[in-house]
PDB file of N, CA and C in Angstrom:
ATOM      1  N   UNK A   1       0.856  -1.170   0.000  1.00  0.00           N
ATOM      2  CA  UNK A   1       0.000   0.000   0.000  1.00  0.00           C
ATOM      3  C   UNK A   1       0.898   1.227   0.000  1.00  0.00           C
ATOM      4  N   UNK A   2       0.757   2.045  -0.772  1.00  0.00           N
ATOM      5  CA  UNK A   2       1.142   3.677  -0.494  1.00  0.00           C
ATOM      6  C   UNK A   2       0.129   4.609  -0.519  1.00  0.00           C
ATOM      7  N   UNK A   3       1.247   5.296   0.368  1.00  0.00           N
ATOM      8  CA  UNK A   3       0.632   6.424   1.142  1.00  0.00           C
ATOM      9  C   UNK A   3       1.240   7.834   1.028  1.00  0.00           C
ATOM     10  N   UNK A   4       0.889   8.823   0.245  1.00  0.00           N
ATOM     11  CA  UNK A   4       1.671   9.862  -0.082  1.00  0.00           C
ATOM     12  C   UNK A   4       2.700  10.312   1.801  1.00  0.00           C
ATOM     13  N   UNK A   5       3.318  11.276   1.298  1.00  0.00           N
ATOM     14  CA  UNK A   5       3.901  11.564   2.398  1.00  0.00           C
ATOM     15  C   UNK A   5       3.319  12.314   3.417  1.00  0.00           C
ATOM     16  N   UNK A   6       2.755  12.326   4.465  1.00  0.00           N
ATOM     17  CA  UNK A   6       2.607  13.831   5.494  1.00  0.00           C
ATOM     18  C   UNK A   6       0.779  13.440   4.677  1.00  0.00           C
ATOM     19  N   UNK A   7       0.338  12.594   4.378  1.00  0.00           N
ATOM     20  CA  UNK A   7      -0.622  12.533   4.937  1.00  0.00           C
ATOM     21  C   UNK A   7      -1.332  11.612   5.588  1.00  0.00           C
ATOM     22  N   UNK A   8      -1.379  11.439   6.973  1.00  0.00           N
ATOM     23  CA  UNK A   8      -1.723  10.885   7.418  1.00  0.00           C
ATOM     24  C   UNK A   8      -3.058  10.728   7.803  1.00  0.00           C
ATOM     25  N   UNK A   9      -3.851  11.619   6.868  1.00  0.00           N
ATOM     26  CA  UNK A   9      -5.604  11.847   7.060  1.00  0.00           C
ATOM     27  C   UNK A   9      -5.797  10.328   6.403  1.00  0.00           C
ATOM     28  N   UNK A  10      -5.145   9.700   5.013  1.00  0.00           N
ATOM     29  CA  UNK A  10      -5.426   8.862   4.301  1.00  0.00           C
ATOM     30  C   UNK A  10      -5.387   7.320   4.555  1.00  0.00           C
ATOM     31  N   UNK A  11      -4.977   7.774   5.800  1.00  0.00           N
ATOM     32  CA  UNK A  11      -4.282   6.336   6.461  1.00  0.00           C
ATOM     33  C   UNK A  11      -5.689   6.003   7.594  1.00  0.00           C
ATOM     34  N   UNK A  12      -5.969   5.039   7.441  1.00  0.00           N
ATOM     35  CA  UNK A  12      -7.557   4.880   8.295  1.00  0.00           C
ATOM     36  C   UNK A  12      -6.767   4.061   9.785  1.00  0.00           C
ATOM     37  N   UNK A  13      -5.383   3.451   9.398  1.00  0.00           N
ATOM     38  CA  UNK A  13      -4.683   2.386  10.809  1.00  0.00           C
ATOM     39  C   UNK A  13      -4.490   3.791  11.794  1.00  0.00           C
ATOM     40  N   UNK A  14      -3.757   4.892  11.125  1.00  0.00           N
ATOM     41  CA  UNK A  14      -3.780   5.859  12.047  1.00  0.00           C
ATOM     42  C   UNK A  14      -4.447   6.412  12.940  1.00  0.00           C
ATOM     43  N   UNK A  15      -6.021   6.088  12.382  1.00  0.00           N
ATOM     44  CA  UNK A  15      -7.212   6.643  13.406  1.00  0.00           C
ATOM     45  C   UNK A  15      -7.182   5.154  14.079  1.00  0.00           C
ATOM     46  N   UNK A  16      -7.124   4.435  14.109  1.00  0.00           N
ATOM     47  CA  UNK A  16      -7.335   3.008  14.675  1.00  0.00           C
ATOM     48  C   UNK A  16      -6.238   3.590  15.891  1.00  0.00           C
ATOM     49  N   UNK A  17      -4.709   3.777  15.485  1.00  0.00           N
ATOM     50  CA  UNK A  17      -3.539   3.782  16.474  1.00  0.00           C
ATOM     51  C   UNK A  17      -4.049   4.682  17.274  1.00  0.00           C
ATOM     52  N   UNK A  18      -4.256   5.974  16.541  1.00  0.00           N
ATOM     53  CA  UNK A  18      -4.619   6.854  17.928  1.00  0.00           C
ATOM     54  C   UNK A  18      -5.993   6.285  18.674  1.00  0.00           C
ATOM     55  N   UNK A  19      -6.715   5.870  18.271  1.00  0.00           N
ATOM     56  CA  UNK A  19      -7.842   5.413  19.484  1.00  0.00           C
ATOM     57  C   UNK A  19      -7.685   4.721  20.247  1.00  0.00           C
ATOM     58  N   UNK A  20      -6.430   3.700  19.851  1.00  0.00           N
ATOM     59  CA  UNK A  20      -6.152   2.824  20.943  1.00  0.00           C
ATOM     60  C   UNK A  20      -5.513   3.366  22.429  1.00  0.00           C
ATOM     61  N   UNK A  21      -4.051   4.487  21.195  1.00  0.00           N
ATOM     62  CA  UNK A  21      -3.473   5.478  22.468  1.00  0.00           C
ATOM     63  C   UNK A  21      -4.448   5.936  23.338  1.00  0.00           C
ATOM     64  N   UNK A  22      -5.156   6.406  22.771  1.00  0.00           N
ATOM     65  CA  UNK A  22      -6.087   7.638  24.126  1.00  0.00           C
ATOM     66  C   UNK A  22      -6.289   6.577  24.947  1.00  0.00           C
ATOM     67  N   UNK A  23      -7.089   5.177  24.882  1.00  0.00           N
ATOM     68  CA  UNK A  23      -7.226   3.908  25.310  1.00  0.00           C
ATOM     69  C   UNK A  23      -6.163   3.841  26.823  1.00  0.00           C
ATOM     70  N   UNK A  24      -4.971   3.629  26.034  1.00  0.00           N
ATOM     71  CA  UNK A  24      -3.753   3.381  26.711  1.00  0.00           C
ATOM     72  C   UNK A  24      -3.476   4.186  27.854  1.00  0.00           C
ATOM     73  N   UNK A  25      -3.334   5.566  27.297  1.00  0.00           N
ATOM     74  CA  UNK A  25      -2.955   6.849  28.197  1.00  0.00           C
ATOM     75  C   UNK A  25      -4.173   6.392  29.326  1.00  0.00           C
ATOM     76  N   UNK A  26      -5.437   6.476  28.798  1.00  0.00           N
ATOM     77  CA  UNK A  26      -6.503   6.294  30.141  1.00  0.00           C
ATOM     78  C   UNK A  26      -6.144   5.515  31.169  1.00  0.00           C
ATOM     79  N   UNK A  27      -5.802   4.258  30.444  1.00  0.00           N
ATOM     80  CA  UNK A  27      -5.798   3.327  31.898  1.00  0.00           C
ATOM     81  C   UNK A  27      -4.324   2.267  31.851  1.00  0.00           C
ATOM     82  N   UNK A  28      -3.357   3.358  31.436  1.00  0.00           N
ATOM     83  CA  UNK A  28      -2.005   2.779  31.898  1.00  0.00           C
ATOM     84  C   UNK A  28      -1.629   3.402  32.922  1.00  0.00           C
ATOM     85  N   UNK A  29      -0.460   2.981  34.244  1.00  0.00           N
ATOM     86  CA  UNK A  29      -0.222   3.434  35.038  1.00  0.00           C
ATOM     87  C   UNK A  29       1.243   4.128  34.789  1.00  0.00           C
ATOM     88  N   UNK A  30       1.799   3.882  33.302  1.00  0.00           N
ATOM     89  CA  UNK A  30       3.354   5.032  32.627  1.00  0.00           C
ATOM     90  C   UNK A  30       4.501   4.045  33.651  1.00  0.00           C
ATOM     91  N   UNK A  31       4.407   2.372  33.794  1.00  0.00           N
ATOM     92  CA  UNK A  31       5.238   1.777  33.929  1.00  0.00           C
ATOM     93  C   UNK A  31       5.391   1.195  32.810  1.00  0.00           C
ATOM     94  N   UNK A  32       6.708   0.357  32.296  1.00  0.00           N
ATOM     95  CA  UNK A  32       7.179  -0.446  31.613  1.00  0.00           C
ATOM     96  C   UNK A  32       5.955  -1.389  31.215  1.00  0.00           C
ATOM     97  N   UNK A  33       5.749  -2.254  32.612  1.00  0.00           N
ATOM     98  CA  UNK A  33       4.989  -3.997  32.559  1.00  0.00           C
ATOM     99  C   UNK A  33       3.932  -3.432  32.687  1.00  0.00           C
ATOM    100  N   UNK A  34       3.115  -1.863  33.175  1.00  0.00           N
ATOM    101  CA  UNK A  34       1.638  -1.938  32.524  1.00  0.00           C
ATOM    102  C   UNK A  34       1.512  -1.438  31.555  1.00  0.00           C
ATOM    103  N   UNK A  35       2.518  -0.831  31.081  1.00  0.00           N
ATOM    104  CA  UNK A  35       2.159  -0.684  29.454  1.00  0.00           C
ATOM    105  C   UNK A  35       2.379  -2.197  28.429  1.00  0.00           C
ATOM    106  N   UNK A  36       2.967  -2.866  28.939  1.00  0.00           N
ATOM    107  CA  UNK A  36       2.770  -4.085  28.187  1.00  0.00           C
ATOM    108  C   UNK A  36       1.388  -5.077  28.635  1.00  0.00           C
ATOM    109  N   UNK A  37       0.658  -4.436  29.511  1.00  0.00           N
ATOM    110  CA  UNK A  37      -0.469  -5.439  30.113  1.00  0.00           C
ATOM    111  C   UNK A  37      -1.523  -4.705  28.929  1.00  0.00           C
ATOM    112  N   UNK A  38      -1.280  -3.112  29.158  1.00  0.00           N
ATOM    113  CA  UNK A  38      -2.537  -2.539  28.430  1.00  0.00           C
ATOM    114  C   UNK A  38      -2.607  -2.237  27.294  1.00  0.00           C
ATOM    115  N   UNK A  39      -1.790  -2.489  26.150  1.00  0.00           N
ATOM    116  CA  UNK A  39      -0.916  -2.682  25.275  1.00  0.00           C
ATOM    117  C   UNK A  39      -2.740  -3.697  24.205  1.00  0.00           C
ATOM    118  N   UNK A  40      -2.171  -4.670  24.528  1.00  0.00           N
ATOM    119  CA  UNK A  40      -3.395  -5.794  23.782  1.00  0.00           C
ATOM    120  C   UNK A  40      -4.497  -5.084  24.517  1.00  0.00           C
ATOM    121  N   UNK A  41      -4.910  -4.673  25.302  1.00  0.00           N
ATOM    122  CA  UNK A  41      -6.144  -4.123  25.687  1.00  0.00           C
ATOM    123  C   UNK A  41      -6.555  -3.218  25.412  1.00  0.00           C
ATOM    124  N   UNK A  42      -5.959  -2.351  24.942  1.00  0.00           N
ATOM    125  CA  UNK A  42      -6.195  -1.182  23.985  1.00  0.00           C
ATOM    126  C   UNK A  42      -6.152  -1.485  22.612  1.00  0.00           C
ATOM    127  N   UNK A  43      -5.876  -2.454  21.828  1.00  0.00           N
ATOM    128  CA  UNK A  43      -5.548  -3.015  20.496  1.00  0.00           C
ATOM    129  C   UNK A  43      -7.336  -3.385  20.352  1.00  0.00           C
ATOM    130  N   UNK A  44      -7.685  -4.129  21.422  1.00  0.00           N
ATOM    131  CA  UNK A  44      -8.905  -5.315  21.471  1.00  0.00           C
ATOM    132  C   UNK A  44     -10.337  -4.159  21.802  1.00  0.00           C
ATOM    133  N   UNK A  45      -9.864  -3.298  22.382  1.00  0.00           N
ATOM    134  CA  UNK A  45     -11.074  -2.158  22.715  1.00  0.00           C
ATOM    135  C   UNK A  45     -11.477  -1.288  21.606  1.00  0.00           C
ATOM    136  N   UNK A  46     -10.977  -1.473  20.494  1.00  0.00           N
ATOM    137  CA  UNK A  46     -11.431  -0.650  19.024  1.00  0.00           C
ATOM    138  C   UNK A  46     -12.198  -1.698  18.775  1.00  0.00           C
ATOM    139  N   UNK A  47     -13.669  -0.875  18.638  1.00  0.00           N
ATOM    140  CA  UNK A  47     -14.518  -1.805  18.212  1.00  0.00           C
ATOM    141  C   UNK A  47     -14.203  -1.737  16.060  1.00  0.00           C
ATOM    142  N   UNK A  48     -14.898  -2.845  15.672  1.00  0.00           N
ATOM    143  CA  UNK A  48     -14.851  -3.127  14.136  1.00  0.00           C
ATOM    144  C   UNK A  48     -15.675  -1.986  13.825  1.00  0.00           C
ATOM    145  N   UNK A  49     -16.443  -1.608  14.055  1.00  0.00           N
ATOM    146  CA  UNK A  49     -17.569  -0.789  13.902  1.00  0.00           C
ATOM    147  C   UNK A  49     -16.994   0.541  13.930  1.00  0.00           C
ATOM    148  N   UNK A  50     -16.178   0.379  14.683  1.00  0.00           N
ATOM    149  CA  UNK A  50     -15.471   1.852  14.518  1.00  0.00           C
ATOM    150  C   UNK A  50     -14.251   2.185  13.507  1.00  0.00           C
ATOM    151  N   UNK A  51     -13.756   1.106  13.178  1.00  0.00           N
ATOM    152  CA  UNK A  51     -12.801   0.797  12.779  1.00  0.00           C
ATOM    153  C   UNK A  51     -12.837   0.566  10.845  1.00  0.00           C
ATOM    154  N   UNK A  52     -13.966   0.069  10.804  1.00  0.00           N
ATOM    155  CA  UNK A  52     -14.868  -0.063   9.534  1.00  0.00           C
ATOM    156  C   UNK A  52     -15.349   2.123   9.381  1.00  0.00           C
ATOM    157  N   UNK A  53     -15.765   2.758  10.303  1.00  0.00           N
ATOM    158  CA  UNK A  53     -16.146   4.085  10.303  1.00  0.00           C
ATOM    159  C   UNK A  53     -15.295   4.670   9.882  1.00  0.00           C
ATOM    160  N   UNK A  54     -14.258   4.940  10.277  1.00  0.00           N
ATOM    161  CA  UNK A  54     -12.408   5.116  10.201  1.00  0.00           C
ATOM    162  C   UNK A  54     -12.376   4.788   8.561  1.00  0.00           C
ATOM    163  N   UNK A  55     -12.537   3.809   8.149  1.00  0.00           N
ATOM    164  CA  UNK A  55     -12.109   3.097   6.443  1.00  0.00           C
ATOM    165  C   UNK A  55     -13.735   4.231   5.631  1.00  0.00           C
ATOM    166  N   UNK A  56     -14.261   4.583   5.957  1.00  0.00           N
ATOM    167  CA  UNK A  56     -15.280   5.081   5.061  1.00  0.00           C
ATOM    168  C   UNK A  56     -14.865   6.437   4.665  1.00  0.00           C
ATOM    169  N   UNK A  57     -14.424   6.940   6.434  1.00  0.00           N
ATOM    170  CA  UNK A  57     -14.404   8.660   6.354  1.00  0.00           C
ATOM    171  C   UNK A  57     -13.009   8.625   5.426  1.00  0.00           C
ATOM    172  N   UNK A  58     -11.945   7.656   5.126  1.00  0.00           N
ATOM    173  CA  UNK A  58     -10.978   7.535   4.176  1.00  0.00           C
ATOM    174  C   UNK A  58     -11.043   7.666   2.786  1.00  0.00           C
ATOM    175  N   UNK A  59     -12.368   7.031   2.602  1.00  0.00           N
ATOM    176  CA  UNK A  59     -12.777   7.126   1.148  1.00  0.00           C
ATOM    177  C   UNK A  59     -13.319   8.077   0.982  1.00  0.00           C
ATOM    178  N   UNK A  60     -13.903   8.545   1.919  1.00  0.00           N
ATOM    179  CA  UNK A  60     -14.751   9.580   1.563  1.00  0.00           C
ATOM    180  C   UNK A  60     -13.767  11.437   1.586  1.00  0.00           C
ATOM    181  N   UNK A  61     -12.546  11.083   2.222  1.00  0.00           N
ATOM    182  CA  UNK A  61     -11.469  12.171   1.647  1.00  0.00           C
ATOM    183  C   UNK A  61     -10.777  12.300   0.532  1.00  0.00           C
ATOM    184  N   UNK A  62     -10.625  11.018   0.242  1.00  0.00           N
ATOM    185  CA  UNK A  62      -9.988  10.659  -1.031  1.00  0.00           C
ATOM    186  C   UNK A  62     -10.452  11.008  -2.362  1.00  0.00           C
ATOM    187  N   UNK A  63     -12.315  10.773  -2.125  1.00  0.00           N
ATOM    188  CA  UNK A  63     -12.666  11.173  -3.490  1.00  0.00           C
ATOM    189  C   UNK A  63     -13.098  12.853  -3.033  1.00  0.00           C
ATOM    190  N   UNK A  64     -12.843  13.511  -1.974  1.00  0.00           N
ATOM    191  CA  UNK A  64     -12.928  14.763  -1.981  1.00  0.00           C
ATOM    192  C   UNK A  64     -11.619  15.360  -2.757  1.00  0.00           C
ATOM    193  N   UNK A  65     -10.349  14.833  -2.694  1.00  0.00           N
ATOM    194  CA  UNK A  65      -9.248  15.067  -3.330  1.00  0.00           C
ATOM    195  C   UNK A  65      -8.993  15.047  -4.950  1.00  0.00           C
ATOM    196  N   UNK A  66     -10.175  13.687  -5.359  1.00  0.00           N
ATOM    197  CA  UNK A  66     -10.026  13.302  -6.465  1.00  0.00           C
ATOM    198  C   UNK A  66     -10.845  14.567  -7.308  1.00  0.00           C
ATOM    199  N   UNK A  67     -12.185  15.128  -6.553  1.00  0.00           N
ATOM    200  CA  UNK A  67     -12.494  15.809  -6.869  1.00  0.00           C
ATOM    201  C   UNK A  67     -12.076  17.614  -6.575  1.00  0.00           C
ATOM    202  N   UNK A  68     -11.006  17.788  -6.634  1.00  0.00           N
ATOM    203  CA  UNK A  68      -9.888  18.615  -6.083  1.00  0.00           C
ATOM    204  C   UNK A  68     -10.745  19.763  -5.496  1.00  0.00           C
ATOM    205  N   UNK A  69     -10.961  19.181  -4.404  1.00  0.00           N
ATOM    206  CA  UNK A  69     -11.578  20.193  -3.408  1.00  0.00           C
ATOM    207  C   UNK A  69     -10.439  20.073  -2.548  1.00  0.00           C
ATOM    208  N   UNK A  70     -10.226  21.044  -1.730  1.00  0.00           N
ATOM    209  CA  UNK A  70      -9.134  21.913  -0.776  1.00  0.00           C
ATOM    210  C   UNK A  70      -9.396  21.504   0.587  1.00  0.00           C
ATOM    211  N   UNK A  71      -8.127  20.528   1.068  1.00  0.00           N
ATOM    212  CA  UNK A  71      -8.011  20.288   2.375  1.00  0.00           C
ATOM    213  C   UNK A  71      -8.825  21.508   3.090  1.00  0.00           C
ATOM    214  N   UNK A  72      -9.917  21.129   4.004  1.00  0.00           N
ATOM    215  CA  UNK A  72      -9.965  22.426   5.690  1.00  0.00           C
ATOM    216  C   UNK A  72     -11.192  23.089   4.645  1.00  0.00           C
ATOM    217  N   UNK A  73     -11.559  23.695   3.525  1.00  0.00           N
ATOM    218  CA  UNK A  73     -12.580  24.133   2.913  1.00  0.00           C
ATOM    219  C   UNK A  73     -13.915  24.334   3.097  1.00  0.00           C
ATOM    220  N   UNK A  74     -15.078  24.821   3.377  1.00  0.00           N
ATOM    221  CA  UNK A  74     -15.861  24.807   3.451  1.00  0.00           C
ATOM    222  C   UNK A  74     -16.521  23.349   2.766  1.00  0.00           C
ATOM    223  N   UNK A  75     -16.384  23.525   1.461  1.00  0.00           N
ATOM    224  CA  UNK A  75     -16.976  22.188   0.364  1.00  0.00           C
ATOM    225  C   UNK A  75     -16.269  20.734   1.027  1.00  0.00           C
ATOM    226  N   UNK A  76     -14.707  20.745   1.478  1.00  0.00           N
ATOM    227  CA  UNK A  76     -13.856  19.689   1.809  1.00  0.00           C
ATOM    228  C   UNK A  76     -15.019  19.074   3.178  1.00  0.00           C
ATOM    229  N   UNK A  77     -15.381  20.093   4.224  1.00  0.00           N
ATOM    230  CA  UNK A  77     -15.901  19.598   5.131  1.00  0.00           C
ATOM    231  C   UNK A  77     -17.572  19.253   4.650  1.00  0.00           C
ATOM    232  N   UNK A  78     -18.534  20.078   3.946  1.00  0.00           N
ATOM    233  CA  UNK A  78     -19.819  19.268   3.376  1.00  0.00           C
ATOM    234  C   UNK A  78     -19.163  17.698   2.575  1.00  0.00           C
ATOM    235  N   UNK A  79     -18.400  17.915   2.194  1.00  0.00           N
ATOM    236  CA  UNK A  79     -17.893  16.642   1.170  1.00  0.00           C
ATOM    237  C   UNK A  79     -17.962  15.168   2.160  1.00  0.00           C
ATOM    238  N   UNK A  80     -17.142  15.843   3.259  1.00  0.00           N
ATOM    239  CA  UNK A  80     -16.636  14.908   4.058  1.00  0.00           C
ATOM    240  C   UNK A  80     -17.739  14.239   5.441  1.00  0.00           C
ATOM    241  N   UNK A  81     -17.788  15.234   5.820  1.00  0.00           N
ATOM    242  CA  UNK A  81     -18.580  15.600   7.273  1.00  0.00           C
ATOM    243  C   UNK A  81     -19.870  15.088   7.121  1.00  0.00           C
ATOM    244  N   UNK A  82     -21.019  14.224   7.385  1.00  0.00           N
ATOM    245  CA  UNK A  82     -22.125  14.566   7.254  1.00  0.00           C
ATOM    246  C   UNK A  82     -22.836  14.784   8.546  1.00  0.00           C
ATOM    247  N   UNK A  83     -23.836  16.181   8.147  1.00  0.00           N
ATOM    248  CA  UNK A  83     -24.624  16.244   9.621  1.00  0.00           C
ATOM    249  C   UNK A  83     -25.808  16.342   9.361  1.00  0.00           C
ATOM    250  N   UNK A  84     -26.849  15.674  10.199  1.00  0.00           N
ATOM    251  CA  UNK A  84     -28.168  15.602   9.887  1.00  0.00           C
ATOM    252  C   UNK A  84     -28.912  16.615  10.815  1.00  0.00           C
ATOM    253  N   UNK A  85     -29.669  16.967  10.879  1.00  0.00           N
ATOM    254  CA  UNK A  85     -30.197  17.361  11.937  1.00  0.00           C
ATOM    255  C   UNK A  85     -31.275  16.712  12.932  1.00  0.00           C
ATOM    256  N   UNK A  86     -31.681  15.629  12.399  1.00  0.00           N
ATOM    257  CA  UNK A  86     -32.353  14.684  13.138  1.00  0.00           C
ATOM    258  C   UNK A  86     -31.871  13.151  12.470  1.00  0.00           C
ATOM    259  N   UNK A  87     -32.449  12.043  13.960  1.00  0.00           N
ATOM    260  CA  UNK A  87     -31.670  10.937  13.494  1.00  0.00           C
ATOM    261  C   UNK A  87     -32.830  10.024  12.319  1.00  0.00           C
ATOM    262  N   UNK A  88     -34.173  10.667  12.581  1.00  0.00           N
ATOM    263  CA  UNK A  88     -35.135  10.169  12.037  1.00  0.00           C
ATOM    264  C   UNK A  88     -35.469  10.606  11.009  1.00  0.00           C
ATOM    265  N   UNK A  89     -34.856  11.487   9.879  1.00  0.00           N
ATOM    266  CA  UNK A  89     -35.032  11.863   8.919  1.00  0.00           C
ATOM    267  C   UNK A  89     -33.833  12.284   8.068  1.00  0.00           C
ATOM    268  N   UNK A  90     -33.498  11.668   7.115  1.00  0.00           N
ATOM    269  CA  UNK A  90     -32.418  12.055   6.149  1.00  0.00           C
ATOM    270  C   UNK A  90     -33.114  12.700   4.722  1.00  0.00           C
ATOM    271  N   UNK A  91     -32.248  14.069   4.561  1.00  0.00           N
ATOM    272  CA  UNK A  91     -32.635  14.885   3.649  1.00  0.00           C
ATOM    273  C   UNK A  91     -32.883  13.996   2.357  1.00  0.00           C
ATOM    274  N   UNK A  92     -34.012  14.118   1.666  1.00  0.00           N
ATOM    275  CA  UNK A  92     -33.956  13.578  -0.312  1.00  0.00           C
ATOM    276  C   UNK A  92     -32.620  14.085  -0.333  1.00  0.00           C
ATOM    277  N   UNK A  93     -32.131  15.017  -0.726  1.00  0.00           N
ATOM    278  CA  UNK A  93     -30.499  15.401  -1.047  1.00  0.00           C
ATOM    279  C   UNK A  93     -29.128  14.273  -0.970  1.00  0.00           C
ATOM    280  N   UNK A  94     -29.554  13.801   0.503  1.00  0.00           N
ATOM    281  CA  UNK A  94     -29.065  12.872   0.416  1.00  0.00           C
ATOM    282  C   UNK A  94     -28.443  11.433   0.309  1.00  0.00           C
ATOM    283  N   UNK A  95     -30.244  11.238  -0.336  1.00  0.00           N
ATOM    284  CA  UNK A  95     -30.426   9.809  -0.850  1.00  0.00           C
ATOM    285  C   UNK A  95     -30.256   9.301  -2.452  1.00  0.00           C
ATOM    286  N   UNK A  96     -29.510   8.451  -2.511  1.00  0.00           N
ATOM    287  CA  UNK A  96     -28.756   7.928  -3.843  1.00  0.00           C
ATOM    288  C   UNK A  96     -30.012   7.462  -4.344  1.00  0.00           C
ATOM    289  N   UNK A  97     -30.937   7.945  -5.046  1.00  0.00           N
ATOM    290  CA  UNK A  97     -32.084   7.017  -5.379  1.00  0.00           C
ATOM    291  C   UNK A  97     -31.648   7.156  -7.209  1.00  0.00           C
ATOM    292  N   UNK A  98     -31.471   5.983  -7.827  1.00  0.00           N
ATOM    293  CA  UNK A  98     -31.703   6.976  -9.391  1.00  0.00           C
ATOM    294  C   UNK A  98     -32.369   5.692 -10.093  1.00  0.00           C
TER     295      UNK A  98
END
């Protein structure tokens, strides 16, 4: 796999690594042998579900790029971001119906 340089938005393991860290930092005690206890326990506490979430918001930068919209942008973040305003109703706009 490649990965351009310095970006690490494209890399979906990266959001995986850091979730585990925050994981780690929470409930290590910053010894040697509990960082090797909490180590797999922070690996095992990323749920798939999140982890699968992580691999979407990837694609979904990528073809913001492809479609050369501008890292940080107004359009980069509609592109990317989605927000609904309720959980019980998604805009026609943004249903793939054709």
């Amino acid at each position: 796999i490649f990965y351009p340089a310095n970006h690490c938005e494209l890399n979906f393991i990266e959001y995986f690594w850091s979730r585990a860290k925050l994981y780690a930092q929470a409930y290590c005690e910053y010894t040697f042998l509990a960082l090797v206890q909490v180590v797999p326990e922070a690996l095992g506490n990323v749920s798939n579900e999140l982890i699968f979430k992580y691999y979407q918001q990837i694609l979904q930068i990528m073809d913001a790029y492809r479609n050369n919209i501008v890292y940080g942008s107004d359009d980069f973040k509609r592109h990317v971001f989605t927000h609904y305003s309720s959980h019980r109703w998604i805009p026609e706009s943004q249903l793939d119906i054709t």
